[in-house]
Protein backbone atom coordinates (compact mmCIF):
# COMPACT_ATOMS: atom_id res chain seq x y z
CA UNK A 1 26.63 5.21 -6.74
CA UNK A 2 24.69 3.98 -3.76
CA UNK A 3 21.08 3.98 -4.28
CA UNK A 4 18.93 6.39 -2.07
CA UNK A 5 15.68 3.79 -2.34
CA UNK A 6 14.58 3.12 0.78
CA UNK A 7 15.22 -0.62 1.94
CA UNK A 8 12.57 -2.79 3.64
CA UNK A 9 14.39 -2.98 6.85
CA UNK A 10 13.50 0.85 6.82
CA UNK A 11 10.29 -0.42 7.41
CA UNK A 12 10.29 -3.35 9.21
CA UNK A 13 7.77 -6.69 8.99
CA UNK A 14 4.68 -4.56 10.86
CA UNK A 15 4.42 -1.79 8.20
CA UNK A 16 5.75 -4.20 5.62
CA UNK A 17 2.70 -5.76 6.09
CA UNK A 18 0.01 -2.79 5.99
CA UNK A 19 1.79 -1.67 3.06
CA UNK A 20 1.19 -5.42 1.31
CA UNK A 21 -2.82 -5.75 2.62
CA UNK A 22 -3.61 -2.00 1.92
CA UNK A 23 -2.81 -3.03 -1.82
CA UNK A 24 -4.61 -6.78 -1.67
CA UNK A 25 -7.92 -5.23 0.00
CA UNK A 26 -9.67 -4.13 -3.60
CA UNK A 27 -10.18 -7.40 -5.48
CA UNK A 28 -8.60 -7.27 -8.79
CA UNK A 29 -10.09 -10.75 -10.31
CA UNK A 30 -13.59 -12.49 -9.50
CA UNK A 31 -13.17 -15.23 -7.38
CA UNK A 32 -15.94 -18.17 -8.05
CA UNK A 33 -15.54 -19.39 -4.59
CA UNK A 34 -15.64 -16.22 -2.81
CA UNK A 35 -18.61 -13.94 -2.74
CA UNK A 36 -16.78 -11.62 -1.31
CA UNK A 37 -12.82 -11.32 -0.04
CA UNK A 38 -12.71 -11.78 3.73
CA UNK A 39 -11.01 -8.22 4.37
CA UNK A 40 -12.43 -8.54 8.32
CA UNK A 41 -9.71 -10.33 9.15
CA UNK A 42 -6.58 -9.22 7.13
CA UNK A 43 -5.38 -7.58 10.33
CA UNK A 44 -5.61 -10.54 12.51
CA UNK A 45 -3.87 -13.44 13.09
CA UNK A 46 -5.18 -15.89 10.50
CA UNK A 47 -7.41 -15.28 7.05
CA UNK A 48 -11.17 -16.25 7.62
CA UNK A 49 -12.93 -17.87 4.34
CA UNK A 50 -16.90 -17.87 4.49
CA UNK A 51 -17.93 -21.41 4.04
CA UNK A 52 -21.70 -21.45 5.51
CA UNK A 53 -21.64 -21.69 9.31
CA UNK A 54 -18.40 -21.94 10.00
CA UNK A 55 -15.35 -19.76 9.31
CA UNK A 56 -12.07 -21.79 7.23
CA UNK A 57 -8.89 -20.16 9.26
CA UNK A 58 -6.12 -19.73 7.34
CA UNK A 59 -2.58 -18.77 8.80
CA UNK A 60 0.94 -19.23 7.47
CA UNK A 61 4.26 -19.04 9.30
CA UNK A 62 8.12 -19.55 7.70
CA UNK A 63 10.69 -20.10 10.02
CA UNK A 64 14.47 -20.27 9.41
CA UNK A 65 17.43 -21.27 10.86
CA UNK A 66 19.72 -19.13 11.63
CA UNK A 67 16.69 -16.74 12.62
CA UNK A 68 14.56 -19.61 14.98
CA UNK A 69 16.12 -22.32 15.94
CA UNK A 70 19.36 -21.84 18.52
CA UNK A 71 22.07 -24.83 17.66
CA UNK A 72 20.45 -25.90 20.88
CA UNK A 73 17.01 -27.11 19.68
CA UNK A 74 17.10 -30.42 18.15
CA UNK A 75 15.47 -31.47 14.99
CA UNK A 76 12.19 -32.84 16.91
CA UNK A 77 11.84 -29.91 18.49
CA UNK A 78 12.40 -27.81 15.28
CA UNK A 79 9.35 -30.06 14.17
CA UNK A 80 7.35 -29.17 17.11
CA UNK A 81 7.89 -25.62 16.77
CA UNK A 82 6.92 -25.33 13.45
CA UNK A 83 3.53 -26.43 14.02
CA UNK A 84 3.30 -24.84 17.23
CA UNK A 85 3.46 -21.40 16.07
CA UNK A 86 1.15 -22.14 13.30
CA UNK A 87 -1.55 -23.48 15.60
CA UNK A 88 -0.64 -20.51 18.34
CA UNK A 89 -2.45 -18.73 15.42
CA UNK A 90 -5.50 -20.54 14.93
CA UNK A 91 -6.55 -20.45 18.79
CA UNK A 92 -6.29 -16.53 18.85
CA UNK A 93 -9.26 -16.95 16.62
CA UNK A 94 -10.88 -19.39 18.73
CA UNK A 95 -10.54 -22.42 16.29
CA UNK A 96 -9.93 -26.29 15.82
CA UNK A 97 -7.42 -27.25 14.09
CA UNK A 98 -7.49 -29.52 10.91
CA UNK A 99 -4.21 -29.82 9.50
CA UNK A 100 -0.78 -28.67 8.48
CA UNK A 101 0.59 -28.27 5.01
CA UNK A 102 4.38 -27.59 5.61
CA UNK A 103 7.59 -26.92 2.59
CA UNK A 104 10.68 -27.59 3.88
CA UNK A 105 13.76 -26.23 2.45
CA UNK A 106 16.53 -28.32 2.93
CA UNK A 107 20.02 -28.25 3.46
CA UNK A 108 22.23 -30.80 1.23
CA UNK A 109 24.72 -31.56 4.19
CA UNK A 110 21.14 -32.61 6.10
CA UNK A 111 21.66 -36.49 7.90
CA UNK A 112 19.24 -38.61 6.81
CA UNK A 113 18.62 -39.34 10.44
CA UNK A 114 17.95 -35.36 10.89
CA UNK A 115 15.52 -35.62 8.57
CA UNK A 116 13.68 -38.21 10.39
CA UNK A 117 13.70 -36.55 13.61
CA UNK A 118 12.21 -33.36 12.50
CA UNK A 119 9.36 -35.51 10.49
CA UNK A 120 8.76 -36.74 14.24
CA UNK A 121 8.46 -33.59 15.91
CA UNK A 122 6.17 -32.27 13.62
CA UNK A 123 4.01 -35.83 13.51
CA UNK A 124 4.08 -35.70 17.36
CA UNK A 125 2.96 -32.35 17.19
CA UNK A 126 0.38 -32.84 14.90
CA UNK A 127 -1.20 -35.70 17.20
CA UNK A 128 -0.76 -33.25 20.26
CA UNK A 129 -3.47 -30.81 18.32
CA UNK A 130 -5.46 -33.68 17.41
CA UNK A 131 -4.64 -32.52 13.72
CA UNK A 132 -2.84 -33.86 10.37
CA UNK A 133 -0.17 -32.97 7.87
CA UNK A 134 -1.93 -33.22 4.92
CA UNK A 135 0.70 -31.99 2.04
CA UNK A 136 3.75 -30.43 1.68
CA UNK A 137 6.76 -29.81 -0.51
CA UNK A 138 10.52 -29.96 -0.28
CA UNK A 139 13.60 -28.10 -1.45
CA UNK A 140 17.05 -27.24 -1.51
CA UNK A 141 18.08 -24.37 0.46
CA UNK A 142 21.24 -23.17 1.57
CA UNK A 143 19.70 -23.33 5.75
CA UNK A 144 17.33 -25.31 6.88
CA UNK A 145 13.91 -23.21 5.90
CA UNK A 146 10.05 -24.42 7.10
CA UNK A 147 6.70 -22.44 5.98
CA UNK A 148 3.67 -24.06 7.55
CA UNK A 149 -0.08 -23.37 6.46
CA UNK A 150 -2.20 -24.27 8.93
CA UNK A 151 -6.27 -24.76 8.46
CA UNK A 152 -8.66 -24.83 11.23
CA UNK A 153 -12.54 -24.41 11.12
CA UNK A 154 -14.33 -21.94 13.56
CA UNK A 155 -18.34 -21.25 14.09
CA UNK A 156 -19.11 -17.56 12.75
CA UNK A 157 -20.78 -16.77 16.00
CA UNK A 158 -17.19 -17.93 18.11
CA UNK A 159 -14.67 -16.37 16.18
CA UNK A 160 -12.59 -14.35 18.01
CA UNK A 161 -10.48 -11.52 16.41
CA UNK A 162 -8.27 -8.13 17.49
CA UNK A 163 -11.20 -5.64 16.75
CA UNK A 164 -13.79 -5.49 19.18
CA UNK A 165 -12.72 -4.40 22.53
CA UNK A 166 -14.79 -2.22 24.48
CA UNK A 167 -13.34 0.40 27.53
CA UNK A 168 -13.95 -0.95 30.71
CA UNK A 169 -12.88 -4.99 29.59
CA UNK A 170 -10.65 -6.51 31.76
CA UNK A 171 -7.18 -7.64 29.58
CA UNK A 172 -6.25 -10.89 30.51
CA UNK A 173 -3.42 -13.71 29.76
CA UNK A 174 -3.29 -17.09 29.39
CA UNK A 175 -0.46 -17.85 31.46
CA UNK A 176 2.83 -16.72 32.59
CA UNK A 177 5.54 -14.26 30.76
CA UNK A 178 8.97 -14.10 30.41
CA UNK A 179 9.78 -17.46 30.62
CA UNK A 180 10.73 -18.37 27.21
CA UNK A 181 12.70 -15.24 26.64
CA UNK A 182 14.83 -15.89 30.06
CA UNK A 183 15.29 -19.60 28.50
CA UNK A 184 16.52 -18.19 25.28
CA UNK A 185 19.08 -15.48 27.56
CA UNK A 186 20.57 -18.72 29.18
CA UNK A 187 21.67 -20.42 25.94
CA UNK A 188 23.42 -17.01 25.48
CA UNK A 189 25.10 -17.07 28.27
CA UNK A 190 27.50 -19.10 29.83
CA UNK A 191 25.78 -18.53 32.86
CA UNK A 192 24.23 -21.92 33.91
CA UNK A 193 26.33 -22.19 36.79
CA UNK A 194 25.06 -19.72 38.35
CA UNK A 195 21.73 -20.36 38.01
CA UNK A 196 19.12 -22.80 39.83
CA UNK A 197 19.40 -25.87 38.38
CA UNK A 198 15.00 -26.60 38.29
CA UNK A 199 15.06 -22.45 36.83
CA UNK A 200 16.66 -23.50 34.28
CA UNK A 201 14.92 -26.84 33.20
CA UNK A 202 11.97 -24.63 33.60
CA UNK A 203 13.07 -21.91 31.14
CA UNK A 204 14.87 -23.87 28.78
CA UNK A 205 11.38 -26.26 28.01
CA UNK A 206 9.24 -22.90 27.31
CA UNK A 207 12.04 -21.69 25.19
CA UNK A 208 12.65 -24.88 23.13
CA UNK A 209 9.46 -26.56 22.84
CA UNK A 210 7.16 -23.96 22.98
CA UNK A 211 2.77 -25.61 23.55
CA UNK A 212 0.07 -23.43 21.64
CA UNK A 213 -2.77 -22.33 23.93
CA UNK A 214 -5.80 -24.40 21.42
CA UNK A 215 -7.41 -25.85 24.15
CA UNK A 216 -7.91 -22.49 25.78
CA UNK A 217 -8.92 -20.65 22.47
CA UNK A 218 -11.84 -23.38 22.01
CA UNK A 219 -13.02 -22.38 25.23
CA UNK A 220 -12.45 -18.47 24.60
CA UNK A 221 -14.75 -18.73 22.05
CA UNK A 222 -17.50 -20.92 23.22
CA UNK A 223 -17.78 -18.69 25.94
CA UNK A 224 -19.00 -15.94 23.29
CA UNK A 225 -18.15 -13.20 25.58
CA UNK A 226 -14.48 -12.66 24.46
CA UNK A 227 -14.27 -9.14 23.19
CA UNK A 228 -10.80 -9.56 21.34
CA UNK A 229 -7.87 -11.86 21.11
CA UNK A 230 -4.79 -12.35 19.74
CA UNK A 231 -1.24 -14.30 20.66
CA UNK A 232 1.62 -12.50 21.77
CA UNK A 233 4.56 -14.67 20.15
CA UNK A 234 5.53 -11.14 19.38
CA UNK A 235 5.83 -10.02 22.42
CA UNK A 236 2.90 -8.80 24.95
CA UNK A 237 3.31 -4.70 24.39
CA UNK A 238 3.21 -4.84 20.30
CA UNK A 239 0.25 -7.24 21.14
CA UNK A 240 -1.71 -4.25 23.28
CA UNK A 241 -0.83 -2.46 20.20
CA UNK A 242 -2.06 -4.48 18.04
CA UNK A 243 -5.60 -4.59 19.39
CA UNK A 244 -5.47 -0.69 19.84
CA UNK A 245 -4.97 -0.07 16.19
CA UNK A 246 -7.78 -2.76 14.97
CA UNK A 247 -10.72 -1.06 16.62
CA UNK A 248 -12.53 1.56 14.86
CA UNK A 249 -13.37 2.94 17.79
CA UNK A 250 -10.56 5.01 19.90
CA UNK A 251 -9.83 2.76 22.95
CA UNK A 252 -6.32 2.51 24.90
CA UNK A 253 -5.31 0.30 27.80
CA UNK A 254 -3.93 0.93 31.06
CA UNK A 255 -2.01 -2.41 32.61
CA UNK A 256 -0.46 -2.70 35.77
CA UNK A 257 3.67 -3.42 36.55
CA UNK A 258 2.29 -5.11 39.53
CA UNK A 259 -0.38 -7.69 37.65
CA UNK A 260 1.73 -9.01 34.89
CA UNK A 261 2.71 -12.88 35.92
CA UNK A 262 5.90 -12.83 35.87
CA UNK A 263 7.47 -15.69 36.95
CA UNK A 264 10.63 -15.62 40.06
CA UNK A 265 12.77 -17.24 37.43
CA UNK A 266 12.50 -14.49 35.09
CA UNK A 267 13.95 -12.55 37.75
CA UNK A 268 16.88 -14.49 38.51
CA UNK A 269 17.75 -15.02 35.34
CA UNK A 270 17.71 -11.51 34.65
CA UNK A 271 19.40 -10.13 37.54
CA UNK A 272 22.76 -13.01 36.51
CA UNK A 273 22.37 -12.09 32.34
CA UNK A 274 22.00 -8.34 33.45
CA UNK A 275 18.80 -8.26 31.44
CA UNK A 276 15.48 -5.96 32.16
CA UNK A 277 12.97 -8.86 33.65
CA UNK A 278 10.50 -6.55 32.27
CA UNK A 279 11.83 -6.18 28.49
CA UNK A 280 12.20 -9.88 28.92
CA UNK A 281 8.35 -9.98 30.20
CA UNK A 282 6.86 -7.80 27.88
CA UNK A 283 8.89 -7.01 24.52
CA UNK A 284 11.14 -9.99 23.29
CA UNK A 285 8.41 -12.75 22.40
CA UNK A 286 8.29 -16.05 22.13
CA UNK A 287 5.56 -16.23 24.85
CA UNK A 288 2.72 -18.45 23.23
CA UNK A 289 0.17 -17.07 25.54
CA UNK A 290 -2.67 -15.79 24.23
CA UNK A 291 -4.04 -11.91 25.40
CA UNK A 292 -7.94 -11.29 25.48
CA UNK A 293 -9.71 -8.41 26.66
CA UNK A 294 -13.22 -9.61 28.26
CA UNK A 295 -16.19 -7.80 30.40
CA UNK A 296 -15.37 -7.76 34.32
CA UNK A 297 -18.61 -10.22 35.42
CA UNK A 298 -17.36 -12.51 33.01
CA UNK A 299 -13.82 -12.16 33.56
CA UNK A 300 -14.35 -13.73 36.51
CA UNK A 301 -17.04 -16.29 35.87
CA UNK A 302 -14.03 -18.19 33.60
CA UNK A 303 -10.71 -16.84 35.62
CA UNK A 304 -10.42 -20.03 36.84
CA UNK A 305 -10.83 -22.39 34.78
CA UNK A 306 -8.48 -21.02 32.37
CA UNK A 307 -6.03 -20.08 35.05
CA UNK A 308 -6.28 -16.55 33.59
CA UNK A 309 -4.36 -13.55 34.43
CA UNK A 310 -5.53 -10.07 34.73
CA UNK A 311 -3.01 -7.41 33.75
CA UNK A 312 -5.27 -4.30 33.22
CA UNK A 313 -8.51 -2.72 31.62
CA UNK A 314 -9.37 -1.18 28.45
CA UNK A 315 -10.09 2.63 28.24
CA UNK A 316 -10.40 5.64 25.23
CA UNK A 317 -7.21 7.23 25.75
CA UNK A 318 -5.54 5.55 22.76
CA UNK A 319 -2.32 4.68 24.39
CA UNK A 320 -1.03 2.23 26.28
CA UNK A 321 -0.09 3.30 29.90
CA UNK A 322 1.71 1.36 32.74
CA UNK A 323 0.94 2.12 36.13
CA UNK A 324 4.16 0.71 38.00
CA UNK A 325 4.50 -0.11 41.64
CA UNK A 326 5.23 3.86 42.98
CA UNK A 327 1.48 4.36 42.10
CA UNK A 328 3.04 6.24 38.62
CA UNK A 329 1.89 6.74 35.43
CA UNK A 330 3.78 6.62 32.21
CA UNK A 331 2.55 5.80 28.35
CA UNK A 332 4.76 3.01 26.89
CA UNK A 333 5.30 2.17 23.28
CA UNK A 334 4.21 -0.72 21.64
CA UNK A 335 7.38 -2.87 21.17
CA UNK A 336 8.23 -6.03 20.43
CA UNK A 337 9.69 -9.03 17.90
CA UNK A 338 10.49 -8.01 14.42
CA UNK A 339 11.88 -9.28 11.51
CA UNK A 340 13.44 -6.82 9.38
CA UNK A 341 13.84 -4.27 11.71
């Protein structure tokens, strides 16, 4: 008789996760090291550990085959990526990275020379962030399976977290959307043809060998004037979520269609894969940007030199609304990547 249980991917990885820290919030043995367990951060990107002035970030990632990697990425790449979207995590919090510990699981039919590869990306990787790999284990598994822990350090005043974002901030980006997600839509297709042959180059790098924004979450944080932050790997709209639901305080956010930086190749891809640009833009992830929500005189004291991106303002409405380019309102729902949904 089937079982009427509810199954996980009734939930979905968001709630999955509430469910797991709503349970891990009340300590249940005394910890020598800890004075205390660092529950101001369970809802952010990364775990923060007191250690005296500075913060010890915590974050862990596992990435799979047949879920991450498209046939198309080679192994060096694969190695890239996995550090990548561990240290994506450490500069929404404003911190420098240290180092990587990564397991691998490991197919059996795996080339020796595969191996090697992927040992490169991540090595190359690790030099990129001006961090190590520092430990590790390894395993059979029926796919190809990598779970990085990545440690960074971070000054208690710098940190930068999802709670914290006041009505009347200016929400800002890193950098451009869309692009990654239009790169994965063209290995999908067999569409490249059509396309422009620099679109694609373009497209295909952001999707397969995705760069962490560290360098820019340093400066974030120096700046000690970021009200929030967070990356939006997820996708930007669960992202505005994400920010609304970690303030104690009842804010919302109103963005613009006509602000988000959204790239003409996004377009064109979309318009040949008959694709929303905008889902592409704003729910399917992959984006490494990071999203910030800063105070208007400041906003544009550092614009520059980050190359940031305004897409809208915080409010107290407690939803997110879209103005689009008719001048209309409309309240949007938080959307985005998720596993086991």
């Amino acid at each position: 008789m089937p079982s009427d249980k509810p199954k996980i991917t009734e939930l979905g990885e968001k709630k999955l996760i509430k469910r797991l820290l709503s349970r891990s919030q009340t300590p249940r043995v005394k910890n020598l090291f800890l004075n205390k367990i660092p529950i101001e951060s369970l809802s952010d990107d990364a775990a923060l550990i007191d250690i005296g002035e500075n913060y010890l970030v915590l974050c862990s990632d596992m990435l799979m085959r047949s879920s991450h990697f498209p046939v198309e990425m080679s192994f060096r790449q694969i190695g890239q990526k996995v550090v990548a979207v561990n240290v994506s995590d450490l500069a929404a919090m404003g911190a420098d990275a240290v180092g990587i510990i990564i397991s691998m699981g490991l197919p059996k039919t795996m080339l020796v020379e595969e191996f090697d590869d992927l040992v490169e990306g991540i090595l190359k990787a690790c030099d990129k962030y001006g961090m190590a790999l520092i430990g590790g284990d390894t395993n059979e598994a029926a796919e190809l399976t990598l779970n990085g822990t990545c440690i960074g350090t971070v000054k208690k005043e710098n940190v930068l977290m999802r709670s914290g974002a006041l009505p009347g901030d200016v929400i800002a980006v890193t950098g451009d959307l869309g692009l990654a997600a239009a790169g994965f839509e063209i290995l999908g297709c067999d569409c490249q043809d059509e396309l422009n042959e620099e679109s694609v180059k373009i497209c295909l790098k952001h999707a397969l060998e995705p760069e962490a924004r560290l360098k820019e979450g340093i400066i974030l944080s120096k700046n000690g004037n970021v009200s929030s932050a967070t990356d939006i790997s997820d996708g930007l709209l669960s992202e505005l979520g994400e920010i609304i639901d970690a303030n104690e305080s009842t804010i919302g956010i109103t963005v613009h269609e006509n602000w988000f930086p959204i790239p003409s190749e996004v377009f064109e891809i979309a318009e040949i894969t008959h694709k929303n640009p905008y889902d592409l833009a704003l729910s399917y992830g992959e984006d490494f940007e990071l999203l910030l929500t800063i105070s208007p005189s400041e906003f544009e004291s550092i614009k520059t030199k980050l190359k940031l991106k305004k897409i809208g303002f915080v409010d107290s409405t407690g939803t997110i609304k879209m103005i689009d380019k008719s001048g209309n309102t409309k309240v949007v729902t938080p959307k985005g990547y998720e596993h086991l949904n």
